[in-house]
C-alpha atoms as a PDB file:
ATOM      1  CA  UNK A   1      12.023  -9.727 -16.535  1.00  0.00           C
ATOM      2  CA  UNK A   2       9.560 -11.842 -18.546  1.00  0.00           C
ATOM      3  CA  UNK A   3      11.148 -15.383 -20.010  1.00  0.00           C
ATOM      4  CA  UNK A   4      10.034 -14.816 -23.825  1.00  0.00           C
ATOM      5  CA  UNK A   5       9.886 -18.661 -25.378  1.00  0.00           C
ATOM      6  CA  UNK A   6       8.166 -20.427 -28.369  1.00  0.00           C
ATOM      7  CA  UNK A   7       4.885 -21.763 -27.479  1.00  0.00           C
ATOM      8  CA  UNK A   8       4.429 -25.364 -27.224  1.00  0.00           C
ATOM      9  CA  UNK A   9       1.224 -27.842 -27.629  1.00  0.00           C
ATOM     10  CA  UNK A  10       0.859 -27.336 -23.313  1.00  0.00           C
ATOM     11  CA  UNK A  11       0.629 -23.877 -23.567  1.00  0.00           C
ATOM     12  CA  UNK A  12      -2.677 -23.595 -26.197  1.00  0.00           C
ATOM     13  CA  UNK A  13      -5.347 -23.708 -23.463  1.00  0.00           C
ATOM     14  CA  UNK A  14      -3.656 -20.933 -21.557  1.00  0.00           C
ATOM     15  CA  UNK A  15      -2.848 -18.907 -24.687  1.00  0.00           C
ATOM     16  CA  UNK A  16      -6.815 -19.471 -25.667  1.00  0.00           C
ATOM     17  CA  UNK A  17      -7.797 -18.013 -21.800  1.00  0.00           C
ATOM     18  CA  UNK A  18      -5.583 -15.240 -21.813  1.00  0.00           C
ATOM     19  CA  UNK A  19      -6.918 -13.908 -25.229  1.00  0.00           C
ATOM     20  CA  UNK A  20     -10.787 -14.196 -24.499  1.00  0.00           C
ATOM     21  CA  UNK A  21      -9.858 -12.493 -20.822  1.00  0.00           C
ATOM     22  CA  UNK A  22      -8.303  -9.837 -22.472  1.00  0.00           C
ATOM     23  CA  UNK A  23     -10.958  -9.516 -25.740  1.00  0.00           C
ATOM     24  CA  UNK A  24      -8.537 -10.509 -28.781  1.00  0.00           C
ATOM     25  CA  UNK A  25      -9.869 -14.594 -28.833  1.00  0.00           C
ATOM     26  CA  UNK A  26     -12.772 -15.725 -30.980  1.00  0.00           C
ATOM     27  CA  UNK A  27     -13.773 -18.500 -28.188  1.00  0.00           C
ATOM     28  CA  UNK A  28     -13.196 -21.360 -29.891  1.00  0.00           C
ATOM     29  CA  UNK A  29      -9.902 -23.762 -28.959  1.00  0.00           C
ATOM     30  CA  UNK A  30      -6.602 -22.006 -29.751  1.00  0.00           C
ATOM     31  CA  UNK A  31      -4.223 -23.315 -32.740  1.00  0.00           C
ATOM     32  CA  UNK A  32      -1.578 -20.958 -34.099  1.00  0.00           C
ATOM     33  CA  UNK A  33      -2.656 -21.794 -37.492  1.00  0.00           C
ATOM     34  CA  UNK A  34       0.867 -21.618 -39.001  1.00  0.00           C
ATOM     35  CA  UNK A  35       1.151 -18.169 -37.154  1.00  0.00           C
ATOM     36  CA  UNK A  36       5.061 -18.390 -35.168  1.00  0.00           C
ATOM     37  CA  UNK A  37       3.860 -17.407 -31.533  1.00  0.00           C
ATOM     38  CA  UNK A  38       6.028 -16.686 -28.415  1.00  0.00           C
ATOM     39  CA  UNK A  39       4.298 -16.532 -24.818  1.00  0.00           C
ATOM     40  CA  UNK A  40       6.003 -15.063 -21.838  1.00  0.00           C
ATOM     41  CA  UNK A  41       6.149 -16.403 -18.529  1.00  0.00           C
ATOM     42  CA  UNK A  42       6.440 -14.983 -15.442  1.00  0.00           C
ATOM     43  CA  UNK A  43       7.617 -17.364 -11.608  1.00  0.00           C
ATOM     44  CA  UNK A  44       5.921 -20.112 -14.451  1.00  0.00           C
ATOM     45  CA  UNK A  45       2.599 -18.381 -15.244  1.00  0.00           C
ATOM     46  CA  UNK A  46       2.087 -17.880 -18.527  1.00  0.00           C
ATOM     47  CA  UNK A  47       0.920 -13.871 -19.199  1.00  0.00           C
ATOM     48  CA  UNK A  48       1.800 -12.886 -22.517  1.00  0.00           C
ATOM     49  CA  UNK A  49       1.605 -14.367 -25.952  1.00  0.00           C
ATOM     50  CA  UNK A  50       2.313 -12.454 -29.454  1.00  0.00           C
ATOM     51  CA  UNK A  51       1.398 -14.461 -33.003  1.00  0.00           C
ATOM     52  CA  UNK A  52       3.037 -13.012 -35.847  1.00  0.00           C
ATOM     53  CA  UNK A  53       3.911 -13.831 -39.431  1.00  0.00           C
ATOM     54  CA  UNK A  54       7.935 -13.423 -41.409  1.00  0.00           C
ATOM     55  CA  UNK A  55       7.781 -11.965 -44.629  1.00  0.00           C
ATOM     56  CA  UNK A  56       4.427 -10.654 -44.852  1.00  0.00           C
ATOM     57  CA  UNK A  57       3.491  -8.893 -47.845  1.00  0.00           C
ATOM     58  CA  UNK A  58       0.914  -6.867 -45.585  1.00  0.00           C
ATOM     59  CA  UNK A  59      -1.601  -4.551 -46.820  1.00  0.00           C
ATOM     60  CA  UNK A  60      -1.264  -4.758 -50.736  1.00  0.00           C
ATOM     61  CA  UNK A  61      -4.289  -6.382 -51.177  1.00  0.00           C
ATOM     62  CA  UNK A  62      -6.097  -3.737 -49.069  1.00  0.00           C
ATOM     63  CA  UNK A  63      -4.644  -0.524 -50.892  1.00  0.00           C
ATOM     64  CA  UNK A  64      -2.740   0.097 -47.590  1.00  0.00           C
ATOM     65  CA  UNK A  65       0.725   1.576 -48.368  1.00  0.00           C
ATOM     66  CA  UNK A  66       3.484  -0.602 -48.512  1.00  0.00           C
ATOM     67  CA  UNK A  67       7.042  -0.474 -47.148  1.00  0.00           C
ATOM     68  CA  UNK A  68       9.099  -0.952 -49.572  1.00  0.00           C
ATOM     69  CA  UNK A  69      11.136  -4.360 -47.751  1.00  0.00           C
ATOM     70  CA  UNK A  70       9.960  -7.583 -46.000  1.00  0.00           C
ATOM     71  CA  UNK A  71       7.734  -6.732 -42.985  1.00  0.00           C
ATOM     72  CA  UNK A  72       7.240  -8.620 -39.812  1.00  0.00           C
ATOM     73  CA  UNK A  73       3.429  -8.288 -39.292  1.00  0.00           C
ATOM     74  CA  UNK A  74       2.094  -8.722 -35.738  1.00  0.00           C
ATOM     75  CA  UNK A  75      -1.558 -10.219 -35.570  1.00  0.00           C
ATOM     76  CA  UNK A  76      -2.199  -9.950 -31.732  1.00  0.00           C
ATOM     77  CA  UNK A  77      -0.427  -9.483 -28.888  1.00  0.00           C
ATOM     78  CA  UNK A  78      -1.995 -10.383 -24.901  1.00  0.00           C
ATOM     79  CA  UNK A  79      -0.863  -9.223 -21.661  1.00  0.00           C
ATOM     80  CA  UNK A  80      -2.557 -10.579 -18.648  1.00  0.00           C
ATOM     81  CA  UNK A  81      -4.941  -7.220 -17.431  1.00  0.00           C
ATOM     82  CA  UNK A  82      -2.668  -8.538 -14.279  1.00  0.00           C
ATOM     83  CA  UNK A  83       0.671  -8.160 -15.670  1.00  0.00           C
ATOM     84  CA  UNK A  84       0.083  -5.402 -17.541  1.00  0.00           C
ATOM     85  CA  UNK A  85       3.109  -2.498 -16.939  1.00  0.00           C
ATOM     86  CA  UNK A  86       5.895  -4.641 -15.923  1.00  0.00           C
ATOM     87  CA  UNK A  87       7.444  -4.965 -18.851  1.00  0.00           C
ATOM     88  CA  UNK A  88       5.867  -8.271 -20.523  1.00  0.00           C
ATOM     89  CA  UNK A  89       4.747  -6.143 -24.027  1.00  0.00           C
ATOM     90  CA  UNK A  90       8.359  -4.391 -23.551  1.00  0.00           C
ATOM     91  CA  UNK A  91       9.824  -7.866 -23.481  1.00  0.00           C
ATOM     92  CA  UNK A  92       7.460  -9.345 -26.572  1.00  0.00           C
ATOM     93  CA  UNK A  93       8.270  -6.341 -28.607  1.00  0.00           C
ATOM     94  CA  UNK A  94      11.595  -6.979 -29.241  1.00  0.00           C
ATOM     95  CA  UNK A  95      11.549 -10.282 -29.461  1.00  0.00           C
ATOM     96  CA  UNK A  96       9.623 -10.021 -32.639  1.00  0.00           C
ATOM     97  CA  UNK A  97      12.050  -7.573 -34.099  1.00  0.00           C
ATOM     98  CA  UNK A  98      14.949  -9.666 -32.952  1.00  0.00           C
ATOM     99  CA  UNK A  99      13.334 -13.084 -35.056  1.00  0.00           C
ATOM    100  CA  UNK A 100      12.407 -10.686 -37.680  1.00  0.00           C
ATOM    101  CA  UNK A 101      15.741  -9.177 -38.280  1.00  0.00           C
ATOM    102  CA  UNK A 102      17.637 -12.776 -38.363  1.00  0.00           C
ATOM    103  CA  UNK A 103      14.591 -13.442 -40.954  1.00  0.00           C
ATOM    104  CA  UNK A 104      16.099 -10.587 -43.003  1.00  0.00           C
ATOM    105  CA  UNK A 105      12.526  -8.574 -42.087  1.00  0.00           C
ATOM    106  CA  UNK A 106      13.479  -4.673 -42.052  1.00  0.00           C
ATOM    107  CA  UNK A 107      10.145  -3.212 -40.646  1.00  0.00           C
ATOM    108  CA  UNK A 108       7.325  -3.961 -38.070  1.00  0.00           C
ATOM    109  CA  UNK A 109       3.563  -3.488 -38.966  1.00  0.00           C
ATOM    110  CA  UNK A 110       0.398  -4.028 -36.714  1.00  0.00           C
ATOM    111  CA  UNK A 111      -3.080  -2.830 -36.926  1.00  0.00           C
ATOM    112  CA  UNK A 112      -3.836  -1.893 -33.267  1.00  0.00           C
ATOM    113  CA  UNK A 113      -7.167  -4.128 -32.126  1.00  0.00           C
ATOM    114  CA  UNK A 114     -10.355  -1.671 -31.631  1.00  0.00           C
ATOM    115  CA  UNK A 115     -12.888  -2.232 -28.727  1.00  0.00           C
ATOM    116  CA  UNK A 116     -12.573  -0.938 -25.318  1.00  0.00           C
ATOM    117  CA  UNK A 117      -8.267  -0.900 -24.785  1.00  0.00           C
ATOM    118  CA  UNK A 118      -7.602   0.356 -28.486  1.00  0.00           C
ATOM    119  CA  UNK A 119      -6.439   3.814 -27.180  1.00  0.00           C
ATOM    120  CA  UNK A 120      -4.335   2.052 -24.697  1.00  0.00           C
ATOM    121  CA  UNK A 121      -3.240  -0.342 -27.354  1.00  0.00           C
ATOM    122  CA  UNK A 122      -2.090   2.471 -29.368  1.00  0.00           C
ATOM    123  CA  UNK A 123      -0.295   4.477 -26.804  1.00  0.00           C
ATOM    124  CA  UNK A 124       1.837   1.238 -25.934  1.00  0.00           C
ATOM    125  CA  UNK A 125       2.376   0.815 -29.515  1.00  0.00           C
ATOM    126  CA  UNK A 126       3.481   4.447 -29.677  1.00  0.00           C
ATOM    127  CA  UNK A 127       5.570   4.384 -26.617  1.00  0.00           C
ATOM    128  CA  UNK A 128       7.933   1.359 -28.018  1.00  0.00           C
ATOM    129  CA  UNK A 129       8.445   3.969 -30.956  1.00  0.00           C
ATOM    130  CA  UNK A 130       5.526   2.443 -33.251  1.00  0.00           C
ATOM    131  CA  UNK A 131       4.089   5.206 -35.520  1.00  0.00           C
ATOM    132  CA  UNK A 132       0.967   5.199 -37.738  1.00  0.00           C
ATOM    133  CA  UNK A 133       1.951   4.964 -41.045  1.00  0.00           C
ATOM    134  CA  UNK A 134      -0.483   5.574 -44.077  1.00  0.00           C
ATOM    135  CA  UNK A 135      -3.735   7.454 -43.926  1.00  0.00           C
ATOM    136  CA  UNK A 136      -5.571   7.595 -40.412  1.00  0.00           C
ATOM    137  CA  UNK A 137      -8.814   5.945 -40.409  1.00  0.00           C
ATOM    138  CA  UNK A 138     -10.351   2.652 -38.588  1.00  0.00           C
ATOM    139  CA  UNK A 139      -7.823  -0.530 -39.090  1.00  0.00           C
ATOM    140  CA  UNK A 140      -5.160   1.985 -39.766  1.00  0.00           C
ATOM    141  CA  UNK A 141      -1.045   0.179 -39.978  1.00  0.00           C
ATOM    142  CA  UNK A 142       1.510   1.055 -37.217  1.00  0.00           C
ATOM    143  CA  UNK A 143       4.896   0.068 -37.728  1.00  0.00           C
ATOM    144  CA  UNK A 144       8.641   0.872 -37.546  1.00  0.00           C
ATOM    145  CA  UNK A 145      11.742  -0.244 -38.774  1.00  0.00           C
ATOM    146  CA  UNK A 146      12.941  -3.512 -37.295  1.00  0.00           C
ATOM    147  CA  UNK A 147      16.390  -1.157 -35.939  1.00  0.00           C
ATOM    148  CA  UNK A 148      14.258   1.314 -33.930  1.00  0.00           C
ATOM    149  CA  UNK A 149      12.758  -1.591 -31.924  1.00  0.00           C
ATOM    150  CA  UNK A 150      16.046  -3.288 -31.008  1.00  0.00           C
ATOM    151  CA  UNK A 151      17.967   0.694 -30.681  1.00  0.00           C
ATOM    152  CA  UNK A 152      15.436   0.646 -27.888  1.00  0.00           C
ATOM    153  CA  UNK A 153      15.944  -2.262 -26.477  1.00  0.00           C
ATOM    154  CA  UNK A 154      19.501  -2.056 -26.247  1.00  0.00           C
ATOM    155  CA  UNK A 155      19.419   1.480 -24.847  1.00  0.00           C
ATOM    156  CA  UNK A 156      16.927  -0.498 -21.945  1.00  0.00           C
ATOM    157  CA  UNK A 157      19.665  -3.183 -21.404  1.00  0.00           C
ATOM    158  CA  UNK A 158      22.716  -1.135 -21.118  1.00  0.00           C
ATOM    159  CA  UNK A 159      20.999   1.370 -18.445  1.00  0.00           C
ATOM    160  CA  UNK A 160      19.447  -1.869 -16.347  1.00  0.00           C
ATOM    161  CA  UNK A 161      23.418  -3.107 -16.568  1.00  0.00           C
END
């Protein structure tokens, strides 16, 4: 199992690799930008990092439909092409909900990244019990409520107990 911490100053060069290896990075140097950002790490190796933003009024400017509570919006989440399916996203996931829920945050939202993953982006989305929500066209929001996530992950915990 993953160790899911805060990212700190050391980890930014890392966190900048891992996103251009896996497409999401803009290839310039990596700063949060106010973002809150946890990494995992794996025997010390850094392999996962998720930025995402407490009480974000997401998608009223864009017409998008909103839920009608504070929303945890995710902005990117990396998985080393490596470490992918061994339970780093499944670790990040819930994470976020868990900060999001002590924020007072009732719901999840993401726009899945296009390019070359997005359908596998959207079935792991899917899988952790993300559905699309609003009308289905490019840059479409998936989300949940905040409960669903951690149901989940406490249904993983008690059968790996």
């Amino acid at each position: 199992m993953p160790l899911i911490r805060d990212i700190a100053p050391d980890d930014y060069p890392v966190v900048e690799e891992l996103l251009n290896s896996t497409d999401l990075g803009d290839g310039m140097s990596y700063e949060p930008g106010g973002l809150d950002v946890v990494v995992a790490e794996l025997q010390g190796h850094l392999v996962g990092v998720a930025e995402f933003e407490l009480h974000c009024d997401f998608g009223h400017d864009e017409g998008r439909e909103a839920h009608p509570r504070e929303q945890t919006f995710i902005y990117t989440m990396a998985v080393a092409p490596t470490d992918r399916r061994g339970g780093v996203g499944q670790a990040l996931l819930p994470e976020i909900a868990l900060r999001a829920q002590e924020a007072g945050d009732t719901f999840l939202a993401l726009v899945p990244q296009d390019g070359a993953e997005e359908a596998g982006r959207q079935a792991f989305f899917q899988a952790c019990g993300l559905t699309l929500y609003g009308p289905d066209r490019p840059g479409a929001a998936w989300g949940c409520p905040v409960s669903e996530i951690l149901a989940v992950k406490g249904t993983a915990d008690a059968a790996g107990e």
